[in-house]
PDB file of N, CA and C in Angstrom:
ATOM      1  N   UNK A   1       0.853  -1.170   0.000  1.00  0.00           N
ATOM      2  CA  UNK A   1       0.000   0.000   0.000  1.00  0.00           C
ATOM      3  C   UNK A   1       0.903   1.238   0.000  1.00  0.00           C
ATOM      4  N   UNK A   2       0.534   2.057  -0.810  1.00  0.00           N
ATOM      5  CA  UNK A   2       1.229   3.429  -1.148  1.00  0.00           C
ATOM      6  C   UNK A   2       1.135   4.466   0.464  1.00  0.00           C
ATOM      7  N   UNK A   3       1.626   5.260   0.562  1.00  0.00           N
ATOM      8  CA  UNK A   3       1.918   6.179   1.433  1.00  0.00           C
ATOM      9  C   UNK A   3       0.999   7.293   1.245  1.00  0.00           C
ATOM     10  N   UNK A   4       0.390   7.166   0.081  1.00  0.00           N
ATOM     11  CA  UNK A   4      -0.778   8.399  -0.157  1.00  0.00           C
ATOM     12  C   UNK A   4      -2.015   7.294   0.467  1.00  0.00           C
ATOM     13  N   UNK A   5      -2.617   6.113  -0.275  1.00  0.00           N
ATOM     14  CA  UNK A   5      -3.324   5.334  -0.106  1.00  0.00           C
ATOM     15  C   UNK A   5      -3.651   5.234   2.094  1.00  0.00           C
ATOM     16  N   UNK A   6      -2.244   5.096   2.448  1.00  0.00           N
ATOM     17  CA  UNK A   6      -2.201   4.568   4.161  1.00  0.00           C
ATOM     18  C   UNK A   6      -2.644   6.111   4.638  1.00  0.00           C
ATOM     19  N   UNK A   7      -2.532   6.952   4.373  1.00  0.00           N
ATOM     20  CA  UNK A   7      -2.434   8.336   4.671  1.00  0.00           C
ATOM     21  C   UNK A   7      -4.211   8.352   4.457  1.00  0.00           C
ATOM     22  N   UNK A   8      -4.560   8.421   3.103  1.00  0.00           N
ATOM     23  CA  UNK A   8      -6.084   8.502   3.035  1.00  0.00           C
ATOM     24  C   UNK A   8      -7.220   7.621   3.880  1.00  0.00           C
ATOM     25  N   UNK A   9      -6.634   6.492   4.322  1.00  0.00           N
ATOM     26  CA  UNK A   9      -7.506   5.845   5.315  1.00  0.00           C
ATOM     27  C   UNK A   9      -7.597   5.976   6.587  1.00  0.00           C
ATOM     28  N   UNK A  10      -6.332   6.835   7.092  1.00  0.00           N
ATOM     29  CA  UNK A  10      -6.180   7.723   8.366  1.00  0.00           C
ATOM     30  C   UNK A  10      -6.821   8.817   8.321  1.00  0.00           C
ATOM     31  N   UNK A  11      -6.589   9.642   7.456  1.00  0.00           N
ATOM     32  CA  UNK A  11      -6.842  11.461   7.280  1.00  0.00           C
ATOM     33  C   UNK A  11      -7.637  10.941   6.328  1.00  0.00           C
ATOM     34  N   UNK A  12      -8.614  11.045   6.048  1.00  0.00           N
ATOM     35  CA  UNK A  12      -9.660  11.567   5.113  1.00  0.00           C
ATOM     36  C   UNK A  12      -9.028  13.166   4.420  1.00  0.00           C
ATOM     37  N   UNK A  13      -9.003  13.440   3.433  1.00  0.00           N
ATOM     38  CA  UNK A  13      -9.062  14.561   2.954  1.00  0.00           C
ATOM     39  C   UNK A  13      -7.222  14.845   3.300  1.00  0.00           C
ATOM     40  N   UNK A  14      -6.781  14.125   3.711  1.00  0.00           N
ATOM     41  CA  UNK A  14      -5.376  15.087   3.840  1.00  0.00           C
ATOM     42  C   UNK A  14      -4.219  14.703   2.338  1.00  0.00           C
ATOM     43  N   UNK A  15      -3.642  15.572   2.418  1.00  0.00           N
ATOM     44  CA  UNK A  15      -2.837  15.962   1.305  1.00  0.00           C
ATOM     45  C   UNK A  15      -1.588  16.373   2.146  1.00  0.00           C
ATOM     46  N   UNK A  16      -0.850  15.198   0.827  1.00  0.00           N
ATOM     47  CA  UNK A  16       0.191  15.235   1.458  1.00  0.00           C
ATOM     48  C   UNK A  16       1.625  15.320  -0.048  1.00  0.00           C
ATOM     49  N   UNK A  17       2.944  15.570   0.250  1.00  0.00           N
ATOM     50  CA  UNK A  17       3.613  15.274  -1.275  1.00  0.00           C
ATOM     51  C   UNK A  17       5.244  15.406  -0.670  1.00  0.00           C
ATOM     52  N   UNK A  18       6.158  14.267  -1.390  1.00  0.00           N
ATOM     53  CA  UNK A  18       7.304  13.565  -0.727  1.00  0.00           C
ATOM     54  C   UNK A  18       7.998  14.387  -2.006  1.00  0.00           C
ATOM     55  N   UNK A  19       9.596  14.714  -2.043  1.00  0.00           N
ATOM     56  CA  UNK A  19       9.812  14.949  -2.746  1.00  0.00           C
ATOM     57  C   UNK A  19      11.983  14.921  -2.540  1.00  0.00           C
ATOM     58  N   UNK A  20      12.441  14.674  -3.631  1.00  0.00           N
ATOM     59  CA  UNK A  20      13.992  14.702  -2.641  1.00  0.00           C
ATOM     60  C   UNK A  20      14.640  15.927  -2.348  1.00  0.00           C
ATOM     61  N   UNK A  21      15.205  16.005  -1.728  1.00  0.00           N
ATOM     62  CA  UNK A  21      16.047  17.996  -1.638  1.00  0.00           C
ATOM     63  C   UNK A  21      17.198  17.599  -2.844  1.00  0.00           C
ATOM     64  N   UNK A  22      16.890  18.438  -3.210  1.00  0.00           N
ATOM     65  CA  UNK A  22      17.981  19.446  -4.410  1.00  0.00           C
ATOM     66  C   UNK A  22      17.039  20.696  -5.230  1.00  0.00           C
ATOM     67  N   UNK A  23      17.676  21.468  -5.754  1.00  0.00           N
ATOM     68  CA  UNK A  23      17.048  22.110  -6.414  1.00  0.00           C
ATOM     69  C   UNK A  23      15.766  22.555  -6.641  1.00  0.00           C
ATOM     70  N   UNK A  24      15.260  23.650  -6.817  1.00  0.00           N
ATOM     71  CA  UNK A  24      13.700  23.813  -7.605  1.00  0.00           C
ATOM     72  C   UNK A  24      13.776  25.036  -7.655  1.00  0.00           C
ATOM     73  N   UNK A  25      12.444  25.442  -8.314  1.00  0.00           N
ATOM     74  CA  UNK A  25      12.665  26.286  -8.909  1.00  0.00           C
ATOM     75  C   UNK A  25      11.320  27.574  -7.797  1.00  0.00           C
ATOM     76  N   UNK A  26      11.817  28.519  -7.213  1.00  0.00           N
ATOM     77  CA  UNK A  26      10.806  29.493  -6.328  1.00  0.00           C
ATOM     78  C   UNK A  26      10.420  30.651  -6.835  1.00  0.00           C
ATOM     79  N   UNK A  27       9.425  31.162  -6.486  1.00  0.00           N
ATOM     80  CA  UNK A  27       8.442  32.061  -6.716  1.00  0.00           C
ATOM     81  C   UNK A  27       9.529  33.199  -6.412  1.00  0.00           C
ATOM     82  N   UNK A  28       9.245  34.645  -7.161  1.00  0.00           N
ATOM     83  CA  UNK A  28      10.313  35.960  -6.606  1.00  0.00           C
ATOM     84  C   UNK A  28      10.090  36.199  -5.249  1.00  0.00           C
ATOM     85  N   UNK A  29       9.058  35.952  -4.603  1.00  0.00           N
ATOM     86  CA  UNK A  29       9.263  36.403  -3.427  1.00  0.00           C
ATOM     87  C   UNK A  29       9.930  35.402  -2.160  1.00  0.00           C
ATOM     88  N   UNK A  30       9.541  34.273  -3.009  1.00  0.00           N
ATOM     89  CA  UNK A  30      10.310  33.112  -2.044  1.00  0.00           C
ATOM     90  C   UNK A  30      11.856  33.251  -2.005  1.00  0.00           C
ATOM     91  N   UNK A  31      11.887  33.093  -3.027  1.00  0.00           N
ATOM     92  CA  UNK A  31      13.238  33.350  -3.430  1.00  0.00           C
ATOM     93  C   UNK A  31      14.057  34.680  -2.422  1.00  0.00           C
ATOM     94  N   UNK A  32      13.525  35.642  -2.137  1.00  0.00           N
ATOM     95  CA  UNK A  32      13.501  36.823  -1.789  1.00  0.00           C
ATOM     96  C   UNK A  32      13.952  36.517  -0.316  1.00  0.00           C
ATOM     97  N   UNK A  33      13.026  35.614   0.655  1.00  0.00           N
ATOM     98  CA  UNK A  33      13.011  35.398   1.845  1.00  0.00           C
ATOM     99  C   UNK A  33      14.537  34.371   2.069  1.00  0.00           C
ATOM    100  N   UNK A  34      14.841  33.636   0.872  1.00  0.00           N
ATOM    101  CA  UNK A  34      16.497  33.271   1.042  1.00  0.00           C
ATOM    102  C   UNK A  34      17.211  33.619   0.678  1.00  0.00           C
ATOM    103  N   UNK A  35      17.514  34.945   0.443  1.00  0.00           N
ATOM    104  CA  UNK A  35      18.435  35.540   0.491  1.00  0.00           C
ATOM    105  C   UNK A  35      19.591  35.562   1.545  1.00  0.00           C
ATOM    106  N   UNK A  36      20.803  35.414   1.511  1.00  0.00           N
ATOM    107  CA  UNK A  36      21.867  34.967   2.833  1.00  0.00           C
ATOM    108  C   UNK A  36      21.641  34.070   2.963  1.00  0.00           C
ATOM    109  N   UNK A  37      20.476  32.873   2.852  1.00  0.00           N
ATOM    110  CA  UNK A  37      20.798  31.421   3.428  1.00  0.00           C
ATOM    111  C   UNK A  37      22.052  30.746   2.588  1.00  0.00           C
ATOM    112  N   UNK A  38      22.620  29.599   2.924  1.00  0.00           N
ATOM    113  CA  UNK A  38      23.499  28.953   2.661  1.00  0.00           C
ATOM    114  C   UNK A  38      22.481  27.917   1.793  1.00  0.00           C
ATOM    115  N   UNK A  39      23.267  27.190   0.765  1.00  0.00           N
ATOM    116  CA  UNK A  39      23.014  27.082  -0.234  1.00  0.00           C
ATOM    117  C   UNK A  39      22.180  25.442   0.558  1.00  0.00           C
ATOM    118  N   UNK A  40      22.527  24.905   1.286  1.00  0.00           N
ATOM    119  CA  UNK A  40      21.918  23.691   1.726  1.00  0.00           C
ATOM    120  C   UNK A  40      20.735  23.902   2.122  1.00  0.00           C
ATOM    121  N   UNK A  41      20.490  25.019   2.918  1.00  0.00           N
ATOM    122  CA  UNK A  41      18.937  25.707   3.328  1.00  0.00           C
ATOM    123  C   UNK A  41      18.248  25.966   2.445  1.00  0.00           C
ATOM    124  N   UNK A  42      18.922  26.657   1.318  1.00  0.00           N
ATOM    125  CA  UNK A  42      18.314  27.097  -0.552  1.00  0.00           C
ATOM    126  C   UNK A  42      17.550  25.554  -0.126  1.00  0.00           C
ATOM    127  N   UNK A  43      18.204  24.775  -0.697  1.00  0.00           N
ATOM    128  CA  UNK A  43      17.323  23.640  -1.263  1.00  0.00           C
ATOM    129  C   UNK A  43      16.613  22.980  -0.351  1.00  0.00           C
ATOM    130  N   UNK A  44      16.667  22.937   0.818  1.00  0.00           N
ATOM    131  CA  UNK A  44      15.493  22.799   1.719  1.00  0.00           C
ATOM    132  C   UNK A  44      14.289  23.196   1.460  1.00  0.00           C
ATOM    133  N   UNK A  45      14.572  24.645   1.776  1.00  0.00           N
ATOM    134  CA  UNK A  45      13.553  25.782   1.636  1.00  0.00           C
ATOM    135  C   UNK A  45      12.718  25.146   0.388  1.00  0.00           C
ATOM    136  N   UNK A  46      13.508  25.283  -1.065  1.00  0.00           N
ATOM    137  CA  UNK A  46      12.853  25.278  -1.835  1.00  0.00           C
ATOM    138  C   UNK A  46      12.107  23.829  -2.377  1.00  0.00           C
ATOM    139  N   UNK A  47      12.928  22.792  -1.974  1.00  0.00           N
ATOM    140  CA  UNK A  47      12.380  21.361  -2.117  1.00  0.00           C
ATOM    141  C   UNK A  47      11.033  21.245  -1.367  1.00  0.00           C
ATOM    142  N   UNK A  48      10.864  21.357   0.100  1.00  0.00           N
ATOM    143  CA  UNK A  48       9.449  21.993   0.827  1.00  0.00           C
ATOM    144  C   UNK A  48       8.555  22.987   0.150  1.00  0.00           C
ATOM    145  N   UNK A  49       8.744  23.978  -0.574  1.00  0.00           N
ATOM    146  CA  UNK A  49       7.904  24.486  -1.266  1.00  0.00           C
ATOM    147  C   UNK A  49       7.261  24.103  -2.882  1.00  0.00           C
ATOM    148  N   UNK A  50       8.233  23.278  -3.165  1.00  0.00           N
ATOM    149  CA  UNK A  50       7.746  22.100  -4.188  1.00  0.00           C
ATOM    150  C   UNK A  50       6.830  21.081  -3.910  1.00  0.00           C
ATOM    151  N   UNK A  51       6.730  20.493  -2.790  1.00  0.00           N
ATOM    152  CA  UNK A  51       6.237  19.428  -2.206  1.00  0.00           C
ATOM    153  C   UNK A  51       4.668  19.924  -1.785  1.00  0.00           C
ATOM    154  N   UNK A  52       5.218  21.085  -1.244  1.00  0.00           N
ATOM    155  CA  UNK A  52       3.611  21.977  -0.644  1.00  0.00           C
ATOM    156  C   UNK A  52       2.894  22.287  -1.943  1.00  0.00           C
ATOM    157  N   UNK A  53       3.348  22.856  -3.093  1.00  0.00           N
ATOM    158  CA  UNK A  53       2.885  23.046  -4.374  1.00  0.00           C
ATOM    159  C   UNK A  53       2.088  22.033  -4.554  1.00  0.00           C
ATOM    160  N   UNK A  54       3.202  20.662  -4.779  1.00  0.00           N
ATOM    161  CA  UNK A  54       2.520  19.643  -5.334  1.00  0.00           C
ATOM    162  C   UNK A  54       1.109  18.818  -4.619  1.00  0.00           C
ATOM    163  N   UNK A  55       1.437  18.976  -3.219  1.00  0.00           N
ATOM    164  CA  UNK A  55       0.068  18.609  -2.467  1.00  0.00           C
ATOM    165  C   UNK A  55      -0.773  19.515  -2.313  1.00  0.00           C
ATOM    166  N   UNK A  56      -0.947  20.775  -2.854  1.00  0.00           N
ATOM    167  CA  UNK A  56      -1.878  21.514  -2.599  1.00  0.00           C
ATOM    168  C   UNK A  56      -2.347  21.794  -4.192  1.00  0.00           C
ATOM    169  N   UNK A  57      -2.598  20.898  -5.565  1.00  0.00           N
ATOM    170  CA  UNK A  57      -2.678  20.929  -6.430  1.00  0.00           C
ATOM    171  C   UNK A  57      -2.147  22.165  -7.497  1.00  0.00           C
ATOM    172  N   UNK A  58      -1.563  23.041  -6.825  1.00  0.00           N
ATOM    173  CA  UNK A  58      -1.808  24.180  -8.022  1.00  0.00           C
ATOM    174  C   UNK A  58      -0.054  24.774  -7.831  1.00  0.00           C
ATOM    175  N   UNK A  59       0.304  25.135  -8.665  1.00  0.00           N
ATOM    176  CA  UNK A  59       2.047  26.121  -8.710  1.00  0.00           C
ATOM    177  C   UNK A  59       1.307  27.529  -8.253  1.00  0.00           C
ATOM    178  N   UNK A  60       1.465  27.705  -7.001  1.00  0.00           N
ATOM    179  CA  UNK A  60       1.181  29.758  -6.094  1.00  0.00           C
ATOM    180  C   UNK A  60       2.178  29.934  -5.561  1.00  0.00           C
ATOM    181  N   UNK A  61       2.568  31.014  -4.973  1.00  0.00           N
ATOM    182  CA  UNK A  61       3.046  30.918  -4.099  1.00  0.00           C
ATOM    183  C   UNK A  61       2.077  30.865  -2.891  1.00  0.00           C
ATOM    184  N   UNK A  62       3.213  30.525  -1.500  1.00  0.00           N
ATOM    185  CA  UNK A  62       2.667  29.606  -0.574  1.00  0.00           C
ATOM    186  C   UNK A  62       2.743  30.745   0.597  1.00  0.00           C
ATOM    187  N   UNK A  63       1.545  31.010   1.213  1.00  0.00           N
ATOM    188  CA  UNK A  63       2.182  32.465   2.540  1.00  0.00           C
ATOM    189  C   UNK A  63       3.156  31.701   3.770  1.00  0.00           C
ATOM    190  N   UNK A  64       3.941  32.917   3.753  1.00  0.00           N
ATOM    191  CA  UNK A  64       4.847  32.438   5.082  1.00  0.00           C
ATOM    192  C   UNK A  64       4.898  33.669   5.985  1.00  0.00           C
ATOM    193  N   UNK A  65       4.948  32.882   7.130  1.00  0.00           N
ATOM    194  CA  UNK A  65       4.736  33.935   8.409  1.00  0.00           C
ATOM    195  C   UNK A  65       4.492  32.724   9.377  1.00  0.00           C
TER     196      UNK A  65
END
């Protein structure tokens, strides 16, 4: 059983999306908020905001605060 599948019979309705760290590609303002990070955080940052993209169906940007 898939990890989306085990997830949907727990959480009803939850959304969820796995993804590996390296690279991606961020919104200007995301981008904006890593400014000075070190390049390992870059791809944190931005691999998590790929993942959130992808489980929340649509390419937006994502609010942070």
């Amino acid at each position: 059983m898939s990890l989306r599948a085990m997830a949907a019979r727990v959480l009803p309705g939850l959304s969820l999306g796995v993804e590996r760290i390296g690279p991606a590609d961020l919104f200007p303002q995301e981008a904006a908020a890593m400014t000075g990070a070190v390049a390992a955080r870059k791809d944190e940052f931005a691999t998590g905001r790929k993942a959130a993209r992808a489980a929340l169906g649509a390419a937006r940007p994502i609010p942070m605060g």
